[in-house]
Every structure is written in structure tokens, then in C-alpha cells.
Protein backbone atom coordinates (compact mmCIF):
# COMPACT_ATOMS: atom_id res chain seq x y z
CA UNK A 1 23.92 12.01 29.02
CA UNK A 2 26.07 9.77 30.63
CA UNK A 3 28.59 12.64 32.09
CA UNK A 4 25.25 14.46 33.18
CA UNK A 5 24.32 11.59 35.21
CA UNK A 6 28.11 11.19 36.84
CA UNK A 7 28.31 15.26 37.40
CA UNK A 8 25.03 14.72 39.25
CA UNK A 9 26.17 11.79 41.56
CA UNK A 10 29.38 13.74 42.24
CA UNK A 11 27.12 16.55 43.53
CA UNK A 12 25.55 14.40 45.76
CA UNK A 13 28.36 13.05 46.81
CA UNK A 14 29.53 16.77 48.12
CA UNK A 15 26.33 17.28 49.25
CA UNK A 16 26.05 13.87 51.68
CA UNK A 17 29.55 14.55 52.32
CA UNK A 18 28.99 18.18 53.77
CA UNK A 19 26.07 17.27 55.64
CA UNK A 20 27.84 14.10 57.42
CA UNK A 21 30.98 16.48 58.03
CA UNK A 22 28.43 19.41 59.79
CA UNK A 23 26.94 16.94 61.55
CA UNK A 24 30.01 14.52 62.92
CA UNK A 25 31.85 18.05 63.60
CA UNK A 26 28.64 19.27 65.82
CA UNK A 27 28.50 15.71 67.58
CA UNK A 28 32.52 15.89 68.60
CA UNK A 29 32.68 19.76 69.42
CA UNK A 30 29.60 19.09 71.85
CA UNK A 31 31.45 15.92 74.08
CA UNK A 32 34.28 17.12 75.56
CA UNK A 33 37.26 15.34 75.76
CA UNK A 34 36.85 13.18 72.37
CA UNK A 35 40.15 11.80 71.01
CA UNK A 36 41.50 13.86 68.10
CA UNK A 37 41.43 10.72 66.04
CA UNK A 38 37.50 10.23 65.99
CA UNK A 39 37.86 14.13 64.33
CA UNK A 40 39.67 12.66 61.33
CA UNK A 41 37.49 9.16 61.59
CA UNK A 42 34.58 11.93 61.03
CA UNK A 43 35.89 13.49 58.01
CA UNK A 44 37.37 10.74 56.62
CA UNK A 45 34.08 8.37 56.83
CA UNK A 46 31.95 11.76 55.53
CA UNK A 47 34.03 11.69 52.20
CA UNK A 48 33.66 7.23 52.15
CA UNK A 49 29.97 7.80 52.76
CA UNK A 50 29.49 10.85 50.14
CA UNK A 51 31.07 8.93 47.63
CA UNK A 52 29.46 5.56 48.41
CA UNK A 53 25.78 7.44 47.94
CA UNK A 54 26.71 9.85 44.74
CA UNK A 55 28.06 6.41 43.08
CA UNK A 56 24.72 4.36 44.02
CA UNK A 57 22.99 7.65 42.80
CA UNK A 58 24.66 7.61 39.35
CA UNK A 59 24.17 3.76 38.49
CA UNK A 60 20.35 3.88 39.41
CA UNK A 61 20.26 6.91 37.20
CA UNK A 62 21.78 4.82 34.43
CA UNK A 63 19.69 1.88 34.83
CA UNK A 64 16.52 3.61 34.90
CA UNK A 65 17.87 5.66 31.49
CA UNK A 66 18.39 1.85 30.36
CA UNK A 67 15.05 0.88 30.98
CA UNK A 68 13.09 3.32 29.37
CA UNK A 69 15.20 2.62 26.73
CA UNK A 70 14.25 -0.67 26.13
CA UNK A 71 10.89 -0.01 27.02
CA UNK A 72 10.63 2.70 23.88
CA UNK A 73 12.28 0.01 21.45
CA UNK A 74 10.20 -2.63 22.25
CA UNK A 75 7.09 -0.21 22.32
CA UNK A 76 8.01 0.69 18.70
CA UNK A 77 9.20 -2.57 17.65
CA UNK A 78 5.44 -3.84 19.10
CA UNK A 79 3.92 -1.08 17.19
CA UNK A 80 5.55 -2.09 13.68
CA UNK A 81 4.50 -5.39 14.09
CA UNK A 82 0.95 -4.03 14.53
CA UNK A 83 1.15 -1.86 11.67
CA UNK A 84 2.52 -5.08 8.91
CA UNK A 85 -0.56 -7.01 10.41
CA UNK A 86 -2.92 -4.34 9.68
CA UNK A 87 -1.57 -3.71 6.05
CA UNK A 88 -1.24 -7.25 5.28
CA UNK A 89 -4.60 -7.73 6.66
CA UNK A 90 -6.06 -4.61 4.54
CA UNK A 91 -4.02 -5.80 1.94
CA UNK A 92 -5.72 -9.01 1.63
CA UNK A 93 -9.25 -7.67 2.22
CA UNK A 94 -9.04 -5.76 -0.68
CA UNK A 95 -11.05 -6.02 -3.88
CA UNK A 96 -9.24 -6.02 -7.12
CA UNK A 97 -10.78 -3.19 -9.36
CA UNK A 98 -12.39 -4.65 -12.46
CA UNK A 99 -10.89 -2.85 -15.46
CA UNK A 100 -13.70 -1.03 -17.35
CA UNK A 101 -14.97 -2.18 -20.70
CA UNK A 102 -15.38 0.97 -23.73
CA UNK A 103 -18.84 0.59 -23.00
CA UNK A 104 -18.69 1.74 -19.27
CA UNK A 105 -15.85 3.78 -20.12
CA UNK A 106 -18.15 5.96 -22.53
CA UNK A 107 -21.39 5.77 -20.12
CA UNK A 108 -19.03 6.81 -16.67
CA UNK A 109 -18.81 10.64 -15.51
CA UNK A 110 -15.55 11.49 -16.96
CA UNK A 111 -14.90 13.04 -13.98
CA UNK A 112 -14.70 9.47 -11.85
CA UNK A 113 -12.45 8.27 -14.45
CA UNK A 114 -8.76 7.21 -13.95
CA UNK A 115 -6.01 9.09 -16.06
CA UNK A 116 -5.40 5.67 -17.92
CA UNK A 117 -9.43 5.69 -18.34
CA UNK A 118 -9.67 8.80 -19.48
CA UNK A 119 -7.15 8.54 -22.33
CA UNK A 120 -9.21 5.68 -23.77
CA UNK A 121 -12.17 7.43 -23.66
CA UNK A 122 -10.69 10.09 -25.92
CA UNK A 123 -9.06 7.32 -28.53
CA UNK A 124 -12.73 6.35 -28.41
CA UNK A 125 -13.67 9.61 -29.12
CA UNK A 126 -11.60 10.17 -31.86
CA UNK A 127 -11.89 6.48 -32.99
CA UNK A 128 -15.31 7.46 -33.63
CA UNK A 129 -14.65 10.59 -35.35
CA UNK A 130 -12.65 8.76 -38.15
CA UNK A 131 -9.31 9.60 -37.03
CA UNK A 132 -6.23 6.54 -36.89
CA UNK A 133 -5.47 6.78 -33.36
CA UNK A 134 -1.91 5.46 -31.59
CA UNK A 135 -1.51 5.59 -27.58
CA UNK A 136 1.72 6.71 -26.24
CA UNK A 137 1.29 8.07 -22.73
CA UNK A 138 3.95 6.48 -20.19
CA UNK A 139 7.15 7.46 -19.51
CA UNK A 140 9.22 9.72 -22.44
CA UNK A 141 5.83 10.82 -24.21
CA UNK A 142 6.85 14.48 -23.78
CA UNK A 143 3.00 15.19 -23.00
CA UNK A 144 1.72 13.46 -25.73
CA UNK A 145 -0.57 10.51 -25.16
CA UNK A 146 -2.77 10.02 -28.57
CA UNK A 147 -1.25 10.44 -32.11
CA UNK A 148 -3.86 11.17 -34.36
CA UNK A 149 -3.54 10.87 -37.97
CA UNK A 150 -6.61 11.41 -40.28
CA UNK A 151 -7.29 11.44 -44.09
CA UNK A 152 -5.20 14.14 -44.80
CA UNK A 153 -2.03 12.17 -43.37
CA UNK A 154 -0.92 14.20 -41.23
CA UNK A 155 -0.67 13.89 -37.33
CA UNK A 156 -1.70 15.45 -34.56
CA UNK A 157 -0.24 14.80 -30.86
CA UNK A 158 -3.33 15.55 -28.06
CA UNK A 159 -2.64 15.82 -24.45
CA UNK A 160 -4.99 14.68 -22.14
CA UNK A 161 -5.51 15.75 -18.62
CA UNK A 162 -8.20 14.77 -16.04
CA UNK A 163 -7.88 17.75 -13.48
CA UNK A 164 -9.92 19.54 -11.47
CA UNK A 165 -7.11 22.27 -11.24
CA UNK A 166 -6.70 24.64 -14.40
CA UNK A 167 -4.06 23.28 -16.96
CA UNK A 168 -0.70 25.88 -16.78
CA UNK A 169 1.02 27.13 -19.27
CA UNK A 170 4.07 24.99 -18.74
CA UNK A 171 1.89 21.83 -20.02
CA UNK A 172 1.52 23.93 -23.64
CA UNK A 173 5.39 24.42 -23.75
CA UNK A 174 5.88 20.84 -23.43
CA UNK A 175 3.43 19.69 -25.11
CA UNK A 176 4.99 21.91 -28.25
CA UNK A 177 8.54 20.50 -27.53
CA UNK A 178 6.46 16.42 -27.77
CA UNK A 179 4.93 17.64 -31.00
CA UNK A 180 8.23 17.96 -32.19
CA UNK A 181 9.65 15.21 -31.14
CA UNK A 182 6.99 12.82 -32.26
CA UNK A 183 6.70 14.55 -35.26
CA UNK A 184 3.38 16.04 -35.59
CA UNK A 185 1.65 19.00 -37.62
CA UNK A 186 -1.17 20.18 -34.80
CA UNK A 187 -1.10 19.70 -31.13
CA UNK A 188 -3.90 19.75 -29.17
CA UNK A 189 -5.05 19.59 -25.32
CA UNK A 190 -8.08 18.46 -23.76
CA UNK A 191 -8.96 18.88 -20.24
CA UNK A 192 -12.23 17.99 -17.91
CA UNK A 193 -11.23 21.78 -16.46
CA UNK A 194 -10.22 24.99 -17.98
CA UNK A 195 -6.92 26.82 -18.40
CA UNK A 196 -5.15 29.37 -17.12
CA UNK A 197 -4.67 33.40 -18.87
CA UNK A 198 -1.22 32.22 -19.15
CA UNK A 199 -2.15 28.74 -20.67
CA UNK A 200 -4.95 30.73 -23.10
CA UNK A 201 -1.83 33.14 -24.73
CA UNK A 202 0.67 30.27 -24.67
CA UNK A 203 -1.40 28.22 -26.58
CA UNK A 204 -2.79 31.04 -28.94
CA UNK A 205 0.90 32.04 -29.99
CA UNK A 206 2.29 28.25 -30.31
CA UNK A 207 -0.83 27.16 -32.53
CA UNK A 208 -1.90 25.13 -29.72
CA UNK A 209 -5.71 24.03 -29.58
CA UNK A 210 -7.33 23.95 -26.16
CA UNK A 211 -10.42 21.89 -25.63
CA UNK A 212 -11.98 22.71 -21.81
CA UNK A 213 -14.60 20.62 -19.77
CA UNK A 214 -17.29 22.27 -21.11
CA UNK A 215 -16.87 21.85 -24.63
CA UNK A 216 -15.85 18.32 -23.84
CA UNK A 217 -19.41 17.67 -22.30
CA UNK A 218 -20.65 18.68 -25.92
CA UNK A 219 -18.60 15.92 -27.66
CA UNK A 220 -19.14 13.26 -25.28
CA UNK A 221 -22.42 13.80 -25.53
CA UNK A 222 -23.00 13.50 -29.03
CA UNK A 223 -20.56 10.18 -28.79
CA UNK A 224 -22.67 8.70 -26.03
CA UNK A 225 -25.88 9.12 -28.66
């Protein structure tokens, strides 16, 4: 930007010098009888005088660039500051969330739940069903969140996702590879949505079980009684 504004004051510079030249050459060709020096004095103050204004022309042009430059950081820098005060302030004005008891946890819409939530509600469910129930979830649980183990002894690794989107097939591939790894007999998933064709066959091949919203709403039910 900087050569930009330079190749700018040197036009000027030509330009101011042309003009003055034009104009000193029309004022000595019109008097008669001028010494030849004041024809040199013309062209040689035209060049002082071009250069003198395409100079001035270049350093205003690089001071105003300067300002605006400084104008824009501290406009931003302003801005920032505003931005901490309002998310410290919101920060600070915020409630902490009360962490649910079972009881609430089995009375809420298991739709409002959180995915932490929800996962209890199901080792209540299954509590309640008489199975031995371990939480894994977190990182490295290969889709597994609950083992299950009943009176048979062996275990079963369950899934559980609170979507609103249908559950892909990709989630029953993994979920096979975490039954593995954890060691379990049956796998299943349970949902608050549905699952996809792909999902259905996956699952139906892999000895999967699928458990959808709607025939969740049947269970819960009969747990909330």
C-alpha cells in the first residue's frame, strides 16, 4: 500500500509540474523581451513545486492510512473489552442447574433430559427390572454405556441415545466392536427416536436389539406405575 500511495504522489507531482510548466511557458511567451533565464527559473521551479506537492500528497495519504488504523484497533480492542464484561457478567448471573434426583429423573419427559440424565434413567430402568447394572459411558466406552448382567450371568452392553434424529447404522457397527471389547453376550440400543433402513438390517444381521421411542414410552410407563 505504501508504494501505491508514493506512485500516486509522483503522479501528482507530474501533474502540478505540467500545469506550472504550461502556465509559466504561456506567461513568458506572452511579454516580450523576458530574459532567457526566467525560461529555465520557470521550468526549474515547476519540477521544485511538483515535487514539493506530490511529497505533501503522499505523507497525508500515509497518515490518514495511520489513523484509521489505529482507529480500527482501538475500535476492536474497545469491543473485546465489551464482550469479557458481558460474559463475565452473564457468567455470574447464571444459575447453577440443580442435578436431578431418580425421582425427577423417572417423572421428567425423557425427551428434556440430558444425555448423562438419560443414561440413569435407563440403569433405573433396568435396576428395576432385576438386572446388575454398571455405568461406563465417557471416553473409550466404544458405545457402550450400561453393562447389564442378570441371573443367567451373562452381560449385555446397551447403548443409549437421546436423539431426535434417527440412530445410523454406523452406531450398530460400533456398538458390536464395544460388545466385544467389554466382553458381552447381547448388545442392545435404545433410543427416544427410531432408526434408520440401514440401522434396522445392520442390527438384524449383527444380533443387535433395537428399542425405539415408542416402545420406550411403554416401559417407562409401566416403571413410572
Amino acid at each position: 500500500m505504501a508504494k501505491t500511495y508514493y506512485a500516486e504522489g509522483r503522479q501528482l507531482a507530474y501533474v502540478v509540474r505540467g500545469l506550472f510548466i504550461l502556465g509559466g511557458l504561456g506567461i513568458y511567451f506572452s511579454i516580450p523581451g523576458l530574459h532567457w533565464g526566467v525560461f529555465f527559473g520557470i521550468l526549474i521551479g515547476s519540477i521544485i513545486l511538483g515535487e514539493i506537492f506530490g511529497g505533501m500528497w503522499t505523507r497525508k495519504r500515509r497518515r490518514d492510512k495511520k489513523s484509521r488504523k489505529t482507529a480500527r484497533t482501538s475500535g476492536v480492542r474497545k469491543s473485546s473489552s465489551n464482550k469479557a464484561k458481558v460474559s463475565a457478567h452473564s457468567s455470574s448471573a447464571k444459575i447453577p442447574l440443580k442435578k436431578l434426583t431418580d425421582a425427577q429423573i423417572i417423572k421428567a419427559d425423557v425427551r428434556t433430559l440430558s444425555g448423562t440424565d438419560f443414561e440413569r434413567l435407563m440403569e433405573l430402568y433396568y435396576i428395576d427390572q432385576g438386572y446388575n447394572v454398571q455405568r461406563v459411558g465417557g471416553s473409550g466406552d466404544h458405545e457402550v454405556d450400561l453393562i447389564l448382567k442378570g441371573k443367567e450371568g451373562y452381560k449385555i452392553a446397551v447403548q443409549c441415545k437421546r436423539w431426535k434424529q434417527d440412530v445410523g447404522n454406523d452406531i450398530v457397527l460400533r456398538l458390536k466392536a464395544g460388545k466385544q471389547v467389554h466382553g458381552c453376550y447381547d448388545a442392545w440400543i435404545v433410543t427416544t427416536s427410531n432408526f434408520t433402513k440401514a440401522a434396522k438390517e445392520a442390527a438384524d444381521r449383527l444380533n443387535i436389539k433395537l428399542i425405539n421411542g415408542l416402545s420406550l414410552d411403554d416401559r417407562l410407563k409401566r416403571l413410572r406405575k
